[in-house]
Structures are given as C-alpha cells and as structure tokens.
N, C-alpha and C. Protein backbone atom coordinates (compact mmCIF):
# COMPACT_ATOMS: atom_id res chain seq x y z
N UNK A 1 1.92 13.56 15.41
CA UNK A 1 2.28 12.33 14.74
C UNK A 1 3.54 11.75 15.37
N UNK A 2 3.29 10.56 16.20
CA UNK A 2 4.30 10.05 16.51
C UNK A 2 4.51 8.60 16.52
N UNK A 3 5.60 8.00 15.72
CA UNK A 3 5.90 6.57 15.30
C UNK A 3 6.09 5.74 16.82
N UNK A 4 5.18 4.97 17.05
CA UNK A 4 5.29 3.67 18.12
C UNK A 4 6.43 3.04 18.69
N UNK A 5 7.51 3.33 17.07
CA UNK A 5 9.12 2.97 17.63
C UNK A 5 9.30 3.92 18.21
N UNK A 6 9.70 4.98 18.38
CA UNK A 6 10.25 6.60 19.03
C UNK A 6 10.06 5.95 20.74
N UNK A 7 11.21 6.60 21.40
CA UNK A 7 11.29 6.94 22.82
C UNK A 7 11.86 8.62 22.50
N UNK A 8 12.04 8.68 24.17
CA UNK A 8 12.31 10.35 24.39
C UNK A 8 13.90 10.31 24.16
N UNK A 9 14.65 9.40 24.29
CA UNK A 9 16.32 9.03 24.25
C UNK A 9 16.81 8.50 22.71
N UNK A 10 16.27 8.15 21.90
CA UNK A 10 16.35 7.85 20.72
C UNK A 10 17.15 8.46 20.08
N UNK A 11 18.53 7.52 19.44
CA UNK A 11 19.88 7.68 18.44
C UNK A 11 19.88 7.08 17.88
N UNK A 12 19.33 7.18 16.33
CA UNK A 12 19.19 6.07 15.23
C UNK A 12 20.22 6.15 14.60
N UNK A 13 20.93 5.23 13.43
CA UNK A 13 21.90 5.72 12.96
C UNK A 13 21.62 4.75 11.79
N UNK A 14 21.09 5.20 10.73
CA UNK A 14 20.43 4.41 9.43
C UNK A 14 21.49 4.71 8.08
N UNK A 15 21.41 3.63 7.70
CA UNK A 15 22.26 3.33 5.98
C UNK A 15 21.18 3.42 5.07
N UNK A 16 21.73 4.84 4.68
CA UNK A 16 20.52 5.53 3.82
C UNK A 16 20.46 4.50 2.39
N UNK A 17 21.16 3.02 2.42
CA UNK A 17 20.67 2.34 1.28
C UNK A 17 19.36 1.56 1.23
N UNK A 18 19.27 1.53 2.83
CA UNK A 18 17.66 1.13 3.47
C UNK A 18 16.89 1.50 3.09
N UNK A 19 16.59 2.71 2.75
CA UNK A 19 15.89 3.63 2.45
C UNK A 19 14.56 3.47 1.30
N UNK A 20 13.50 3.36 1.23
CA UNK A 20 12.45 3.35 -0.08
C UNK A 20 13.51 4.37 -1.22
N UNK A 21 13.28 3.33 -2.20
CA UNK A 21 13.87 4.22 -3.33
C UNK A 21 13.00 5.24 -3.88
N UNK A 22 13.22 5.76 -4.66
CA UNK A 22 12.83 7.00 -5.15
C UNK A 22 12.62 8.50 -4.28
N UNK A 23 12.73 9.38 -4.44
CA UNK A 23 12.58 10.24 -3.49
C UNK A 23 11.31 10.63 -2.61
N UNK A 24 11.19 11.13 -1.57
CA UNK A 24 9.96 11.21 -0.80
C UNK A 24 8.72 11.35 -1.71
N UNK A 25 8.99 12.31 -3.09
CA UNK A 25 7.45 12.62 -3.40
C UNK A 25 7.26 11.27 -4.57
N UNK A 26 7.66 10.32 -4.16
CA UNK A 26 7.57 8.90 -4.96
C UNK A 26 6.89 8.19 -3.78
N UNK A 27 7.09 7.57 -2.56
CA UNK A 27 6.80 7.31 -1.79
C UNK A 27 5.45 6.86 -1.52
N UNK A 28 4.93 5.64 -1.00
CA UNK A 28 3.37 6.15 -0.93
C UNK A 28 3.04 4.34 0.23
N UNK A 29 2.04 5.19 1.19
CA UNK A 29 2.28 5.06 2.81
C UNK A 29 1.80 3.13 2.49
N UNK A 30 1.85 2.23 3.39
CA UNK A 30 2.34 1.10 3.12
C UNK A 30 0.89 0.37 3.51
N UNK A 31 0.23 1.42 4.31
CA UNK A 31 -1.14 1.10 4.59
C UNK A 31 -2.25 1.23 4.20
N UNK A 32 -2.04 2.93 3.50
CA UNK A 32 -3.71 3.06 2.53
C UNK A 32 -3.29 3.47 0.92
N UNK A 33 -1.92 3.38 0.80
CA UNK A 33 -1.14 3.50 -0.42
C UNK A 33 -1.03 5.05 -0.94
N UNK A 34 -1.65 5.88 0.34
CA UNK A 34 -1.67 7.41 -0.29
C UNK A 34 -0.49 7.54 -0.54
N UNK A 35 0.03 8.83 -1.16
CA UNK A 35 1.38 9.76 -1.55
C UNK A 35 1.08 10.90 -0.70
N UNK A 36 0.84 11.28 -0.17
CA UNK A 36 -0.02 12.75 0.73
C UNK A 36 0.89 12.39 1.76
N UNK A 37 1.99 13.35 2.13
CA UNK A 37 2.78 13.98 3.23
C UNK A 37 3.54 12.08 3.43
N UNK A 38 4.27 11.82 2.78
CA UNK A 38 4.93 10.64 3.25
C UNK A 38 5.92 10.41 4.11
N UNK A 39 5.90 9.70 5.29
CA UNK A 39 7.19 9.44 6.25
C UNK A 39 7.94 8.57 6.15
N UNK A 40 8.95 8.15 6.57
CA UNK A 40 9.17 6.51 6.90
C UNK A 40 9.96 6.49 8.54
N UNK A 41 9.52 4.93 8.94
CA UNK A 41 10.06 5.05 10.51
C UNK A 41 11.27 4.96 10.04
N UNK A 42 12.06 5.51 11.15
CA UNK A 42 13.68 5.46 11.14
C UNK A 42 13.79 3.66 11.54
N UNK A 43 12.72 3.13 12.09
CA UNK A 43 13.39 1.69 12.86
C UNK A 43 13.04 0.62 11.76
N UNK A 44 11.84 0.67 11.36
CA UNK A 44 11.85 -0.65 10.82
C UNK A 44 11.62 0.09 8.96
N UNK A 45 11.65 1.14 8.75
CA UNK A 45 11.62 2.14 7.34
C UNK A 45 10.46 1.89 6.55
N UNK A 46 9.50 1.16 6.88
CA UNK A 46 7.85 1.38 6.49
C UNK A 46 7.88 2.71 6.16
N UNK A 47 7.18 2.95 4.82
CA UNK A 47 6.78 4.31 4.44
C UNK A 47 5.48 4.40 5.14
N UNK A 48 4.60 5.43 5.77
CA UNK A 48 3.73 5.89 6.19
C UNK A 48 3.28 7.16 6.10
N UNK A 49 2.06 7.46 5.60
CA UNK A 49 1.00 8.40 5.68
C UNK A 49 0.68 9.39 7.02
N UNK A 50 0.53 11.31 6.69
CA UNK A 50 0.34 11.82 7.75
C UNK A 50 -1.77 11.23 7.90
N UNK A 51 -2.28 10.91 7.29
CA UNK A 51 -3.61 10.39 7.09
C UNK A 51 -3.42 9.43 8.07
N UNK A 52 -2.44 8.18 8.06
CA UNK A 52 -2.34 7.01 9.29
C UNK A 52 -2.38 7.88 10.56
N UNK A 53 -2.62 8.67 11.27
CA UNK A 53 -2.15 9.14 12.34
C UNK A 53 -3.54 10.13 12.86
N UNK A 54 -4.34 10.47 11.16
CA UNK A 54 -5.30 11.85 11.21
C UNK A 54 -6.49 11.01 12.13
N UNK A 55 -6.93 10.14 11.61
CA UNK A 55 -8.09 8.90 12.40
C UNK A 55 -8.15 9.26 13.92
C-alpha cells in the first residue's frame, strides 16, 4: 500500500489540527466509506481504506 503522494525522500511535517477528527477507529475511507484498517495521506489528509489499494 502505497499513497501516489509518497516519494523515496519524503519529510512531511503536518499540524496534527489537520487531522480527521475523531480517532483512527472513527475514521472511515473517503471512497467506499469503509472503517476497515483506516489511513490518511500525510499530503493532502484524505482518509483512505486498506480495501482502496486490495483491487
């Protein structure tokens, strides 16, 4: 599973007020609305699904 933003040199440095509220197991992916293993990109903070990636 790897986010489209990511390079191999990548130093993010995020204001965790960005952040989706509630804690990860609140979360739920922005594309098929699951809650099942939730991420978010460090770049643009879309929550996303390990399911977005399983296809």
């Amino acid at each position: 599973m790897e986010c489209p933003h990511l390079n191999s040199n990548v130093c993010i440095t995020i204001d965790s007020s960005s952040f989706p509220h509630g804690s990860p197991s609140s979360w739920c992916c922005s594309v098929c609305r699951s809650n099942k293993s939730p991420w978010v990109c460090l770049t643009c903070l879309n929550v996303h699904c390990g399911r977005l990636w399983a296809t």
